[in-house]
N, C-alpha and C. Protein backbone atom coordinates (compact mmCIF):
# COMPACT_ATOMS: atom_id res chain seq x y z
N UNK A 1 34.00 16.78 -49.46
CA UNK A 1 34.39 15.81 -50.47
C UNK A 1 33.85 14.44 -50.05
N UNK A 2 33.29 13.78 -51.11
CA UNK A 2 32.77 12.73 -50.67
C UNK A 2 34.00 11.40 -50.95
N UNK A 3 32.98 10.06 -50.87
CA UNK A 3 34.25 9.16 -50.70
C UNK A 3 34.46 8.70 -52.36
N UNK A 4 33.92 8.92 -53.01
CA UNK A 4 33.89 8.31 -54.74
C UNK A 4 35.46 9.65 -54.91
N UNK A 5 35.09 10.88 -54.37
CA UNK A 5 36.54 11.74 -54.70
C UNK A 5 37.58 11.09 -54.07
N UNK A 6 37.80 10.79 -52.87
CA UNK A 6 38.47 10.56 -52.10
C UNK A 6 39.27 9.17 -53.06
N UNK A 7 38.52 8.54 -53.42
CA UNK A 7 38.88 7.06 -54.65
C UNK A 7 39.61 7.75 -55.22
N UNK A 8 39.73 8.65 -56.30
CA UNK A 8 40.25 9.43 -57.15
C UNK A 8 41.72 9.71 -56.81
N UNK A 9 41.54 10.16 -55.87
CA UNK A 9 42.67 10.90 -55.23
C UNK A 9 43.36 10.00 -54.93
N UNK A 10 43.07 8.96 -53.92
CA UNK A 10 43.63 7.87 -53.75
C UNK A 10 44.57 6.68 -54.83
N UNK A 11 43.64 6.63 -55.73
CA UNK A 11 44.31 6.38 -57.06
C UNK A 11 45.63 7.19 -57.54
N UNK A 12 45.41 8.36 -57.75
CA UNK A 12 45.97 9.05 -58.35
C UNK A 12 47.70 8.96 -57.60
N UNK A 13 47.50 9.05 -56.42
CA UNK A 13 48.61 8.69 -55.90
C UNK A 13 49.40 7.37 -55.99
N UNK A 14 48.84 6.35 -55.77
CA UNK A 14 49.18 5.46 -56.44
C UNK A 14 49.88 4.94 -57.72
N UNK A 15 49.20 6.31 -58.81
CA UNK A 15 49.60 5.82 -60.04
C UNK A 15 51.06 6.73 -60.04
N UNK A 16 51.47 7.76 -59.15
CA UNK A 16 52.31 8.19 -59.00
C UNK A 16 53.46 6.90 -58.84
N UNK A 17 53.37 6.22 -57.73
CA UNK A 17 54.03 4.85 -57.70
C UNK A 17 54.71 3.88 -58.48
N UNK A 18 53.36 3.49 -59.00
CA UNK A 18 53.83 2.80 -60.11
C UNK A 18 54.59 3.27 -61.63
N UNK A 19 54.27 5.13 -61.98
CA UNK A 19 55.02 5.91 -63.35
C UNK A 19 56.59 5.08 -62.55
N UNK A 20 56.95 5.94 -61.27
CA UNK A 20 57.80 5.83 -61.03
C UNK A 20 58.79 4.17 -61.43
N UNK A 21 57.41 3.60 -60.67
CA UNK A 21 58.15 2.18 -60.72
C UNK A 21 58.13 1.42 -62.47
N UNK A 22 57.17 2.22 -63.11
CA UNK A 22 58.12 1.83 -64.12
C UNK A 22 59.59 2.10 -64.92
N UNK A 23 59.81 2.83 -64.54
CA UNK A 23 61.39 3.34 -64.71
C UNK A 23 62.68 2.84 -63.83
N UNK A 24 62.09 2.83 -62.77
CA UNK A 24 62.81 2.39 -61.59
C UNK A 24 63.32 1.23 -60.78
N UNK A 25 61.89 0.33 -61.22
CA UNK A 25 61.97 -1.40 -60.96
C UNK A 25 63.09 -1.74 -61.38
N UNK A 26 63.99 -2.48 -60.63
CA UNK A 26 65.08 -3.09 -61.29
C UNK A 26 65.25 -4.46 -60.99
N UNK A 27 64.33 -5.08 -59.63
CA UNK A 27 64.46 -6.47 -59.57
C UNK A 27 62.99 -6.87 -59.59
N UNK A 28 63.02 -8.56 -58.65
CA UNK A 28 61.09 -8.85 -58.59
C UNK A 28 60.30 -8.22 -57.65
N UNK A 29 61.17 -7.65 -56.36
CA UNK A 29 60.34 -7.08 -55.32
C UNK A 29 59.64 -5.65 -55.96
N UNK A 30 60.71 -5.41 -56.62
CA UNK A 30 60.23 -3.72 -57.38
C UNK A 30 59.17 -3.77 -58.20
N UNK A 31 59.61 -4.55 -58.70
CA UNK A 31 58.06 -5.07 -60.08
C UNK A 31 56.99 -5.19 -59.19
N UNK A 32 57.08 -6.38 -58.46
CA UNK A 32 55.58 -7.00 -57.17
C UNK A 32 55.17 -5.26 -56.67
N UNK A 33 56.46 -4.79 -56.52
CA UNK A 33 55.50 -3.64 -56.26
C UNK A 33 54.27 -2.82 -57.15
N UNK A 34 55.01 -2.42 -57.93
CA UNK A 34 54.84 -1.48 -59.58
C UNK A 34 53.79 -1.85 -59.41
N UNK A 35 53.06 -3.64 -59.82
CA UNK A 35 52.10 -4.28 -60.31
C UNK A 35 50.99 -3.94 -59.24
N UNK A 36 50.98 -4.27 -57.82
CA UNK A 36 50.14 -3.70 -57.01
C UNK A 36 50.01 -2.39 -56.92
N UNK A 37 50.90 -1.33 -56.95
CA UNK A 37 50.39 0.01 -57.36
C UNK A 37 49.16 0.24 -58.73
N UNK A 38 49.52 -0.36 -59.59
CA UNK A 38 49.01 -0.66 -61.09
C UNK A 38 47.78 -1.14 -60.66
N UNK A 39 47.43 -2.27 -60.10
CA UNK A 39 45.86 -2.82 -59.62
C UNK A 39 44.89 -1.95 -58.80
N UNK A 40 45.73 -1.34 -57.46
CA UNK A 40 45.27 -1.08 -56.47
C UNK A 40 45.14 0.79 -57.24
N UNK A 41 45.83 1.18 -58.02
CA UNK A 41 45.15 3.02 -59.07
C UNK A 41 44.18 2.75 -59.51
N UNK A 42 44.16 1.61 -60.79
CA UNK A 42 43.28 1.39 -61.14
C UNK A 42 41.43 0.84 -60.49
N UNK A 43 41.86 0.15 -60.00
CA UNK A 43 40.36 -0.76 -59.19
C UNK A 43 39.94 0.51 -58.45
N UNK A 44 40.59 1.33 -58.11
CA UNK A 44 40.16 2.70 -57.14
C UNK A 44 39.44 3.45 -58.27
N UNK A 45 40.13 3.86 -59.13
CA UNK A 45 39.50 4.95 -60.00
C UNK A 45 38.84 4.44 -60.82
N UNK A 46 38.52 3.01 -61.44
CA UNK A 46 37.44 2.24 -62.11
C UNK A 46 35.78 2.21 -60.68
N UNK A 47 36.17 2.34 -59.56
CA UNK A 47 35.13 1.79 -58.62
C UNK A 47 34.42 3.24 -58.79
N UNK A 48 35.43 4.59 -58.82
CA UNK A 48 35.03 6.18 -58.74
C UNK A 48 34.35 6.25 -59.84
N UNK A 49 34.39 5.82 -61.21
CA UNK A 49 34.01 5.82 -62.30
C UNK A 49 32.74 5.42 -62.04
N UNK A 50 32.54 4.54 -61.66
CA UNK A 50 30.74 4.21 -61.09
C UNK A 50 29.56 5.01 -60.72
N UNK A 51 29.90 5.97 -60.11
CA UNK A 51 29.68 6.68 -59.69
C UNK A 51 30.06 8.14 -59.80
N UNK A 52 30.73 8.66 -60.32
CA UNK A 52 31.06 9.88 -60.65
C UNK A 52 31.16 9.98 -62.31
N UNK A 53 31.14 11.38 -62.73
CA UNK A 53 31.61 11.47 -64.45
C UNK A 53 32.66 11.09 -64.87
N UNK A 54 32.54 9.69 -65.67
CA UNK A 54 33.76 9.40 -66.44
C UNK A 54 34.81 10.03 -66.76
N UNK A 55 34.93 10.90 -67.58
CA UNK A 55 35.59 12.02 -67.92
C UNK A 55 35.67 12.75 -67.00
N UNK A 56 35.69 13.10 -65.97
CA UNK A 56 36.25 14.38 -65.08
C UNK A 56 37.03 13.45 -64.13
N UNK A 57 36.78 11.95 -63.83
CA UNK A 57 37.49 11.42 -62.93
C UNK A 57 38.72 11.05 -63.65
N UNK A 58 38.95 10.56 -64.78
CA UNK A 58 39.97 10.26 -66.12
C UNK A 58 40.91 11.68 -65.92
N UNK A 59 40.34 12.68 -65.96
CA UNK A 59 41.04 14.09 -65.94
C UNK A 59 41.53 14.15 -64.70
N UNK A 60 40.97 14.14 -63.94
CA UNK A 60 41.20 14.42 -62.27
C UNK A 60 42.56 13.42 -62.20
N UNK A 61 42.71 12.22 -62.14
CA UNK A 61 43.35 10.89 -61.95
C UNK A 61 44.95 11.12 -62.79
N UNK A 62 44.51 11.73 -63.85
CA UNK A 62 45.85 11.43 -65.09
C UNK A 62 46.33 12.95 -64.66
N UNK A 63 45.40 13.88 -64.55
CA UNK A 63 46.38 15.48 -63.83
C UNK A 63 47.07 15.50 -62.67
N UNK A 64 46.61 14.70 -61.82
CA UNK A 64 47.32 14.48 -60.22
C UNK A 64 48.24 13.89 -60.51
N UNK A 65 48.26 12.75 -61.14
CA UNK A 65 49.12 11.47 -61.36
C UNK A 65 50.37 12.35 -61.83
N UNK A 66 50.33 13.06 -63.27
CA UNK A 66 51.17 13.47 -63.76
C UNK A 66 51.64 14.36 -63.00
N UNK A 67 51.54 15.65 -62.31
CA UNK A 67 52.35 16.32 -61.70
C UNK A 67 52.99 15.83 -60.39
N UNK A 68 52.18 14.86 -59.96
CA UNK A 68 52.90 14.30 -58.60
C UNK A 68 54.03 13.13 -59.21
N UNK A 69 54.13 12.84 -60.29
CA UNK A 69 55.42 12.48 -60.98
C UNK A 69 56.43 13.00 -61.18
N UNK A 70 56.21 14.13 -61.53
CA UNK A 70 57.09 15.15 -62.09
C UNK A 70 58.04 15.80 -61.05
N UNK A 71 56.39 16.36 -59.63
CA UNK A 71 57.33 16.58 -58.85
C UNK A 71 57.95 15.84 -57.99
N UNK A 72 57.99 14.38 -58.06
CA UNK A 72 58.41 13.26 -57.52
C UNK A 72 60.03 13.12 -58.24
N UNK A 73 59.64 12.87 -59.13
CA UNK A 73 61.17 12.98 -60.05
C UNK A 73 62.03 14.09 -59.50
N UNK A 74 61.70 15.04 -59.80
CA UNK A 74 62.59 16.73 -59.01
C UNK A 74 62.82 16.70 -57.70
N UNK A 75 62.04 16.27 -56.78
CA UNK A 75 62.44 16.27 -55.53
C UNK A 75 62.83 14.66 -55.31
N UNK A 76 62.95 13.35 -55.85
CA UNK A 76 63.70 12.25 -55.27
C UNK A 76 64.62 11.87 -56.17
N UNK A 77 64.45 11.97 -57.48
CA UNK A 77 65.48 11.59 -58.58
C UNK A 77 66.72 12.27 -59.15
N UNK A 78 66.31 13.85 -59.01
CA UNK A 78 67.61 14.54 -59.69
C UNK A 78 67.25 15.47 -60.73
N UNK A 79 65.77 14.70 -60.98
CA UNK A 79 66.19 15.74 -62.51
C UNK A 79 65.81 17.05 -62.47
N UNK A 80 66.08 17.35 -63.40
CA UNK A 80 66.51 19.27 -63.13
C UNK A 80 65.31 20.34 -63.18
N UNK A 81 65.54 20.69 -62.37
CA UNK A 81 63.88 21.85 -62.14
C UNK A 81 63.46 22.93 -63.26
N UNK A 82 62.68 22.99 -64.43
CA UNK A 82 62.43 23.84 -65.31
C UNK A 82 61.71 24.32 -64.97
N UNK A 83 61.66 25.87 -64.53
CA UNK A 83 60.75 26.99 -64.64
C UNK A 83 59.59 26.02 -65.49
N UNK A 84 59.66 26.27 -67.01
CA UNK A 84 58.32 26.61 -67.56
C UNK A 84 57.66 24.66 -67.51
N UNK A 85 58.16 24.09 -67.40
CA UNK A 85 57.88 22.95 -67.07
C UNK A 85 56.93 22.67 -65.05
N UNK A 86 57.42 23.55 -64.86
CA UNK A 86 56.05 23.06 -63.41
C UNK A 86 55.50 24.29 -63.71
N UNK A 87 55.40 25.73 -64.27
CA UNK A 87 54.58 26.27 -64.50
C UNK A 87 53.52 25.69 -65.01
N UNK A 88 53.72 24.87 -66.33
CA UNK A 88 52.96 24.16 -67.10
C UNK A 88 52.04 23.38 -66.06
N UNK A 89 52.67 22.35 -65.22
CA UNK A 89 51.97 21.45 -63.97
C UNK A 89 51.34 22.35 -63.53
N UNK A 90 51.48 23.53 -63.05
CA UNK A 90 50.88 24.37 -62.12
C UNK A 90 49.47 24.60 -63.36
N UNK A 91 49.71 25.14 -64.00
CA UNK A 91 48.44 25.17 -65.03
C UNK A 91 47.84 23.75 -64.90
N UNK A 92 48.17 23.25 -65.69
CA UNK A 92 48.07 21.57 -65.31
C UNK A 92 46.70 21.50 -64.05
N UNK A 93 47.43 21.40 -62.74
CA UNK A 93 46.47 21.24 -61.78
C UNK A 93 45.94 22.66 -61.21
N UNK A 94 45.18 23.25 -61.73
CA UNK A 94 44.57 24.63 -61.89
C UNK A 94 43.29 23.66 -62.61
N UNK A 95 43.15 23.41 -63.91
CA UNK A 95 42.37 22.88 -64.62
C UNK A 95 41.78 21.41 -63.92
N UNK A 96 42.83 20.97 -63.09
CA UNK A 96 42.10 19.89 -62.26
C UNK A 96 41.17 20.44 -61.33
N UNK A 97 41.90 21.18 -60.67
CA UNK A 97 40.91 21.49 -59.49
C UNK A 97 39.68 22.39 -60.48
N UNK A 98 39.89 22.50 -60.98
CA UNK A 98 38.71 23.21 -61.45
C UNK A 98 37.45 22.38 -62.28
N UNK A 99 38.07 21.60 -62.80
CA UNK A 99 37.12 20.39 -63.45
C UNK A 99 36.53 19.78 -61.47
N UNK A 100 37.06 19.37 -60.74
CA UNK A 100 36.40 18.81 -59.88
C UNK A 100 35.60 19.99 -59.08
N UNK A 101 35.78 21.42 -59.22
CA UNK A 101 34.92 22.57 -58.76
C UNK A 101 33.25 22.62 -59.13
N UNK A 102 34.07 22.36 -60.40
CA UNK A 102 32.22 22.14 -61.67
C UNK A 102 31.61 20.88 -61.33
N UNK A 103 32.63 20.17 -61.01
CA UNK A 103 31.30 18.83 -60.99
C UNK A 103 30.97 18.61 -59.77
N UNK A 104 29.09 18.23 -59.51
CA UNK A 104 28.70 18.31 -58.58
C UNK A 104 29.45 17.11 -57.56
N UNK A 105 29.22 17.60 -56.86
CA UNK A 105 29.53 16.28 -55.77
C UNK A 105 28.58 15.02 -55.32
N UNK A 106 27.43 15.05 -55.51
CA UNK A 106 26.35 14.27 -55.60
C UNK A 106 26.63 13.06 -56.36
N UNK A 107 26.60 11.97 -56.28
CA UNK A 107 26.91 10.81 -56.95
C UNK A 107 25.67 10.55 -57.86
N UNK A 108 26.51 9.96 -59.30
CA UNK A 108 24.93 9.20 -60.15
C UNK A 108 25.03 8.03 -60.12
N UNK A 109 24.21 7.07 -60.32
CA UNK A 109 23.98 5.93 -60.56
C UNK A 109 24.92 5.56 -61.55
N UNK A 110 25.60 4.09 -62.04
CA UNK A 110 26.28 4.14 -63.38
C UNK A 110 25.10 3.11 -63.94
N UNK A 111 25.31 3.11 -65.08
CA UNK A 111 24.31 1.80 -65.78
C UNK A 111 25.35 0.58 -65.58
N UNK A 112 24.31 -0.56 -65.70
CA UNK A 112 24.36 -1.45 -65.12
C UNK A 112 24.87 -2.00 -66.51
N UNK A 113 26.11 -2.78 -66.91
CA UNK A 113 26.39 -3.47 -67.95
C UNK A 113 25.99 -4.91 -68.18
């Protein structure tokens, strides 16, 4: 795995952070947080975008994000574990890893705006 994936991933966790912290923030330290999670997902997976396929990093980023929410919620928050609901995630990131299987790992150039 190169380092443009490694961005991705990196992001993706992040944006885990901040779903959370939007629900969760309840004062300014929480927010200051949220907001640097929010900069520091994004600027990662906008820099991966440069260099990798738009669309598979968008997919990659928003599939991680979302199940590492979900199972973030279930294992720190409470809420209640549905069978067909992490099945679904489990499908879910099946189709991730598999979109990042297909795409080469070789970086392209992005055009220059």
């Amino acid at each position: 795995m190169n380092n443009e994936w490694m961005k991705v991933f990196i992001a993706a966790f992040f944006e885990i952070f901040w779903v959370i912290g939007l629900k969760h923030a309840h004062d300014f330290w929480t927010w200051v947080g949220t907001i640097v999670a929010i900069f520091v997902s994004f600027y990662l997976m906008i820099m991966a975008g440069r260099k990798l396929p738009v669309g598979t990093v968008y997919a990659v980023f928003v599939g991680l994000g979302t199940a590492g929410t979900v199972f973030s919620e279930i294992v720190f928050f409470g809420e209640p574990f549905v069978l067909g609901k992490v099945l679904l995630i489990l499908v879910l990131l099946t189709g991730v890893v598999g979109l990042k299987l297909v795409t080469p790992d070789k970086t392209q150039e992005g055009g220059e705006s």
